[in-house]
PDB file of N, CA and C in Angstrom:
ATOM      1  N   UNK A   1     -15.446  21.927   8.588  1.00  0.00           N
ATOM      2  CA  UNK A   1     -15.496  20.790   9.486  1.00  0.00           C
ATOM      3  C   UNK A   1     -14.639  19.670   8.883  1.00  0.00           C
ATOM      4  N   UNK A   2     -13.574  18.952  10.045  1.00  0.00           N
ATOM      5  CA  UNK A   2     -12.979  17.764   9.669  1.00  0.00           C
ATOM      6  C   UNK A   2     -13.232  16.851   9.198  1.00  0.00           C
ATOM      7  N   UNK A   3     -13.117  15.588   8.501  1.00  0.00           N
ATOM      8  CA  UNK A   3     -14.203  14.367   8.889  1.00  0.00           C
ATOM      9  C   UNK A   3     -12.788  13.386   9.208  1.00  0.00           C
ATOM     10  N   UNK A   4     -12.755  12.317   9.862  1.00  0.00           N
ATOM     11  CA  UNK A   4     -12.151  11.092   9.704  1.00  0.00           C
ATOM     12  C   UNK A   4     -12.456   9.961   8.864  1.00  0.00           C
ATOM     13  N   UNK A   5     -11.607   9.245   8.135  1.00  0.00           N
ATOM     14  CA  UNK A   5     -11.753   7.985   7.728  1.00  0.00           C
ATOM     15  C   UNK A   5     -10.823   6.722   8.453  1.00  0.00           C
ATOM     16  N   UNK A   6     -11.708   5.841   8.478  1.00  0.00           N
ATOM     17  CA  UNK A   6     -10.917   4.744   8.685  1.00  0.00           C
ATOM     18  C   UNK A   6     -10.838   3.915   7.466  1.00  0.00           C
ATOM     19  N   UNK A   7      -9.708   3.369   7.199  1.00  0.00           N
ATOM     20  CA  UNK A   7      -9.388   2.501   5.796  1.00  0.00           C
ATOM     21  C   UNK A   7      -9.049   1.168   6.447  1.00  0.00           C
ATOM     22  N   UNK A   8     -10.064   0.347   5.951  1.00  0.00           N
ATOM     23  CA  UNK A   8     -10.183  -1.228   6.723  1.00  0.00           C
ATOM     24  C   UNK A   8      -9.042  -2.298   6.053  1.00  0.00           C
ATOM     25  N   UNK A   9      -8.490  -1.442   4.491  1.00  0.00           N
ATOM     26  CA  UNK A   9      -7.105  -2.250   3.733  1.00  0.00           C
ATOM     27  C   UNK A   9      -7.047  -1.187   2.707  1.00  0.00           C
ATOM     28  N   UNK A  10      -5.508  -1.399   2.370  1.00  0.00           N
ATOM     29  CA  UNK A  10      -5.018  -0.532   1.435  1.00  0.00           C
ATOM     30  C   UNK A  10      -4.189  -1.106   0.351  1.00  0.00           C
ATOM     31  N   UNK A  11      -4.339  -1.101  -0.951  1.00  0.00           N
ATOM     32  CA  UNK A  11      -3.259  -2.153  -1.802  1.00  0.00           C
ATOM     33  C   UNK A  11      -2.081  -0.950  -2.121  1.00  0.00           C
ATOM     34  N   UNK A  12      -1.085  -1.938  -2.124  1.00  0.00           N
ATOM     35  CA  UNK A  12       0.555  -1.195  -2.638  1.00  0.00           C
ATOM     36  C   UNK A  12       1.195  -2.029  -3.299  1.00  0.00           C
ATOM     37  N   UNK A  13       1.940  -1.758  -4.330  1.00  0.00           N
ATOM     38  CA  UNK A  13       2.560  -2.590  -4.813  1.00  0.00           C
ATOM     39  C   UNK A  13       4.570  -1.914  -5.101  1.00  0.00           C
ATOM     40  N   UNK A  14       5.128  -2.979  -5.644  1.00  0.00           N
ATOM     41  CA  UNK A  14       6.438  -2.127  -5.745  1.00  0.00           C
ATOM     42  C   UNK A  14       7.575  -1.863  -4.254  1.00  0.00           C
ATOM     43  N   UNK A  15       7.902  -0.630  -4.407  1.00  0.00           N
ATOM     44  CA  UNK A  15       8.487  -0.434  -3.072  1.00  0.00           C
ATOM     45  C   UNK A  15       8.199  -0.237  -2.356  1.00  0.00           C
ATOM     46  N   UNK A  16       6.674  -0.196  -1.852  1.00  0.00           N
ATOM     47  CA  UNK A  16       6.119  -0.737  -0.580  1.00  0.00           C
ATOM     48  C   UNK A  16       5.609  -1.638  -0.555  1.00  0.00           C
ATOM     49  N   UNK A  17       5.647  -2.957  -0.511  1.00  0.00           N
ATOM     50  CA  UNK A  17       5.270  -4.111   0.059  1.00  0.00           C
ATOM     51  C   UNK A  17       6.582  -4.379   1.013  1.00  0.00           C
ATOM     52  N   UNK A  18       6.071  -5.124   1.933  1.00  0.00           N
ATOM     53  CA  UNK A  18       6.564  -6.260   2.991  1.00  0.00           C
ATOM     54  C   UNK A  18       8.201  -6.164   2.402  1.00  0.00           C
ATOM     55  N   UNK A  19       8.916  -6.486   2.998  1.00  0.00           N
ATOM     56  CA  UNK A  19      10.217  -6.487   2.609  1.00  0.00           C
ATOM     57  C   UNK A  19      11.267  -6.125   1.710  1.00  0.00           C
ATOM     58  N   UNK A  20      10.496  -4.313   1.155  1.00  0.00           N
ATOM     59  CA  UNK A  20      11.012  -3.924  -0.006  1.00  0.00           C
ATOM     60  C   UNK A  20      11.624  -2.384   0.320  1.00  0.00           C
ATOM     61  N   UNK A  21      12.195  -1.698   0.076  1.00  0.00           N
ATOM     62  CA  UNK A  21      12.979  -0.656   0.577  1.00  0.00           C
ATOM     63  C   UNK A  21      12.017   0.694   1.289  1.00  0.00           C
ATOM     64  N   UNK A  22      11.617   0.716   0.536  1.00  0.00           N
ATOM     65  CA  UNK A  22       9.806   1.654   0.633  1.00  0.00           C
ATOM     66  C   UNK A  22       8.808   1.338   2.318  1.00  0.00           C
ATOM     67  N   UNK A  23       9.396   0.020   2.757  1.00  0.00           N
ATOM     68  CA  UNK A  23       8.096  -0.905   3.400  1.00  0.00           C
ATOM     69  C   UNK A  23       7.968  -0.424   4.889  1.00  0.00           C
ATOM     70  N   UNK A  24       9.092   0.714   5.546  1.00  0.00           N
ATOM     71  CA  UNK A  24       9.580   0.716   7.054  1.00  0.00           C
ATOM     72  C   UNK A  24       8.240   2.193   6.727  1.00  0.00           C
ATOM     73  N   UNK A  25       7.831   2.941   5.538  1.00  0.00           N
ATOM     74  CA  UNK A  25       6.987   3.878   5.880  1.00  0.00           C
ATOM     75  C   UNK A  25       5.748   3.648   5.717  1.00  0.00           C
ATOM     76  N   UNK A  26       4.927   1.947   6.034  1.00  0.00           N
ATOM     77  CA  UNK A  26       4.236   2.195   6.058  1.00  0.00           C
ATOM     78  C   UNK A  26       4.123   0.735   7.322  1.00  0.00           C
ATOM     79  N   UNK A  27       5.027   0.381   7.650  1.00  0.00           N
ATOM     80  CA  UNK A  27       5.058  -0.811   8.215  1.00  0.00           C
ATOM     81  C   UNK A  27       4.472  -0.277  10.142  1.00  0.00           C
ATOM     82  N   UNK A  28       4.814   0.925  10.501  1.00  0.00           N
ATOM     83  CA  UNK A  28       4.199   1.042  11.388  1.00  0.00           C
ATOM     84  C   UNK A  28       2.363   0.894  11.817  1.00  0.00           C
ATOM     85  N   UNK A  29       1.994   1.297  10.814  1.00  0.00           N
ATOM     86  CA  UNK A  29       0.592   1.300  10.486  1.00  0.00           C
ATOM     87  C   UNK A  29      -0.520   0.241  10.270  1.00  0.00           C
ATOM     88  N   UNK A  30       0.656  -1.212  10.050  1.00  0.00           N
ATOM     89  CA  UNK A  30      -0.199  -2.088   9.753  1.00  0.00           C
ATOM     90  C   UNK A  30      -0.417  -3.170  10.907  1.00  0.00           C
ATOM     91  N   UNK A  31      -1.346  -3.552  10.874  1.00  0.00           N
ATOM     92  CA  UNK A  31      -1.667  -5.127  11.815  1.00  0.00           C
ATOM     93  C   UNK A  31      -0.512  -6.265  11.534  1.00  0.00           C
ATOM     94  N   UNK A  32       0.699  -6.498  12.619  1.00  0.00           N
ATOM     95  CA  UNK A  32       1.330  -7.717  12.677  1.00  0.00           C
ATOM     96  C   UNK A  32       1.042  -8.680  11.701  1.00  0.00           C
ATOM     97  N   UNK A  33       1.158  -9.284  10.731  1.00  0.00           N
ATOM     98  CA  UNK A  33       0.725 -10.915  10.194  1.00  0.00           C
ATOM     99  C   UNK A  33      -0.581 -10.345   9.307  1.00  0.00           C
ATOM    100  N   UNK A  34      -0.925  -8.994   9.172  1.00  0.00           N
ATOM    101  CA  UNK A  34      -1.862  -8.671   7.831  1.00  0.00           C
ATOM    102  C   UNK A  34      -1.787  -8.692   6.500  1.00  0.00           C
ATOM    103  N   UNK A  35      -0.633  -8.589   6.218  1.00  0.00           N
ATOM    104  CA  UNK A  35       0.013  -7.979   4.792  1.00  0.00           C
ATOM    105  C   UNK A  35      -0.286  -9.269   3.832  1.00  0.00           C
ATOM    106  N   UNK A  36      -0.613  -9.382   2.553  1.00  0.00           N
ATOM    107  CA  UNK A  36      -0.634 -10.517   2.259  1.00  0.00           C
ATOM    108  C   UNK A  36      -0.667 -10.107   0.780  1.00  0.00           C
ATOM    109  N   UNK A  37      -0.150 -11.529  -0.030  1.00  0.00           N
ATOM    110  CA  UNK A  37       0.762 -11.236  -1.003  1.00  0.00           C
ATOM    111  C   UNK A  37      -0.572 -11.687  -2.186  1.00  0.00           C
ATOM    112  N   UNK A  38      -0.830 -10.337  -3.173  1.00  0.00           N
ATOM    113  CA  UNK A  38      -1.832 -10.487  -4.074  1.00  0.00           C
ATOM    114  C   UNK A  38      -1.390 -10.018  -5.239  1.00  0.00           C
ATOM    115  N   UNK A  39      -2.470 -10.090  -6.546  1.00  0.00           N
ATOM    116  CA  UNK A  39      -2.056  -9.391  -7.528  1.00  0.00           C
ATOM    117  C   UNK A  39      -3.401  -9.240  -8.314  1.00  0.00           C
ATOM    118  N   UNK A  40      -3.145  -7.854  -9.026  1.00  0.00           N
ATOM    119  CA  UNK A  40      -3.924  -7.731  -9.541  1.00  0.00           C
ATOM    120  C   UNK A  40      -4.156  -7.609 -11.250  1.00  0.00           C
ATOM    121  N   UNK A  41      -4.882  -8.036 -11.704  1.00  0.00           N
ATOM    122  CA  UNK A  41      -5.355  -8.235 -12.883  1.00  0.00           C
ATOM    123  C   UNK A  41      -5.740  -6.594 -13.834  1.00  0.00           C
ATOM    124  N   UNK A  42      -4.753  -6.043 -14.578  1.00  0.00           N
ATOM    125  CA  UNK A  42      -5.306  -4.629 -14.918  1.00  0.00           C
ATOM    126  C   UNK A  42      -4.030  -3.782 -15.612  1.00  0.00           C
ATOM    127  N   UNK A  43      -4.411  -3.036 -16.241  1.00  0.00           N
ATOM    128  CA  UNK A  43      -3.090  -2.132 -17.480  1.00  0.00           C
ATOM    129  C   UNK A  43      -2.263  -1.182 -16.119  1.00  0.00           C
ATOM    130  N   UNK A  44      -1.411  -1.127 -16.361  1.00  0.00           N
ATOM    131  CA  UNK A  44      -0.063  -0.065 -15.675  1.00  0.00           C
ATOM    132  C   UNK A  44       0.401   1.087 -16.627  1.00  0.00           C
ATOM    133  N   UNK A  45      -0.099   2.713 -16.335  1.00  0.00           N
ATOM    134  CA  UNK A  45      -0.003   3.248 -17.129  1.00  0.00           C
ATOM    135  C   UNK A  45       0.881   4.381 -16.656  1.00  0.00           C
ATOM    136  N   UNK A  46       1.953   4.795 -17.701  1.00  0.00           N
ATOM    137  CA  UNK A  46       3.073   5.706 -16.675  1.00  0.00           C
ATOM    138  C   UNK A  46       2.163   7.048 -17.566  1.00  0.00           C
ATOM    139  N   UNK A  47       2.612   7.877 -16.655  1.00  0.00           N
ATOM    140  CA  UNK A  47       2.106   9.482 -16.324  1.00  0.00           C
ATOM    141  C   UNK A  47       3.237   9.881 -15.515  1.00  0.00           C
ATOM    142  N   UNK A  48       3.008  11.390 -16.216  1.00  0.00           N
ATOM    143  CA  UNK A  48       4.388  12.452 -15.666  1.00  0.00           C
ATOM    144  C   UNK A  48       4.023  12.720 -14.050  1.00  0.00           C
ATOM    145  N   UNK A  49       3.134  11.918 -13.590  1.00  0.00           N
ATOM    146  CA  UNK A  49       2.463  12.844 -12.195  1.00  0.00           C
ATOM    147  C   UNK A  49       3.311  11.117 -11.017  1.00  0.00           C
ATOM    148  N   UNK A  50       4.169  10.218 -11.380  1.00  0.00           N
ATOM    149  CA  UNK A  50       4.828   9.560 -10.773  1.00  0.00           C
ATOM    150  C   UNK A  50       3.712   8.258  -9.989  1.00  0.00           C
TER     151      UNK A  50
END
């Protein structure tokens, strides 16, 4: 059996935010005037998995 989710917000950072090369694949999806510019507080850790 399927299930659905609905996701009420999603964080991205990098080449997908708002006006960044990345942003046209996810820009269909979002609410007009939603996007809003945050940051978060936390370590950035690179891994071979991208």
């Amino acid at each position: 059996m399927s299930q659905s989710v609905l996701m009420a917000s999603v964080f991205v950072y990098g080449t997908l935010k708002p006006g960044r090369s990345r942003w046209p694949a996810l820009e269909a999806f979002v609410v007009p005037g939603s996007a809003d510019e945050t940051t978060v507080r936390e370590r950035l850790w690179e891994t071979p998995y991208g």
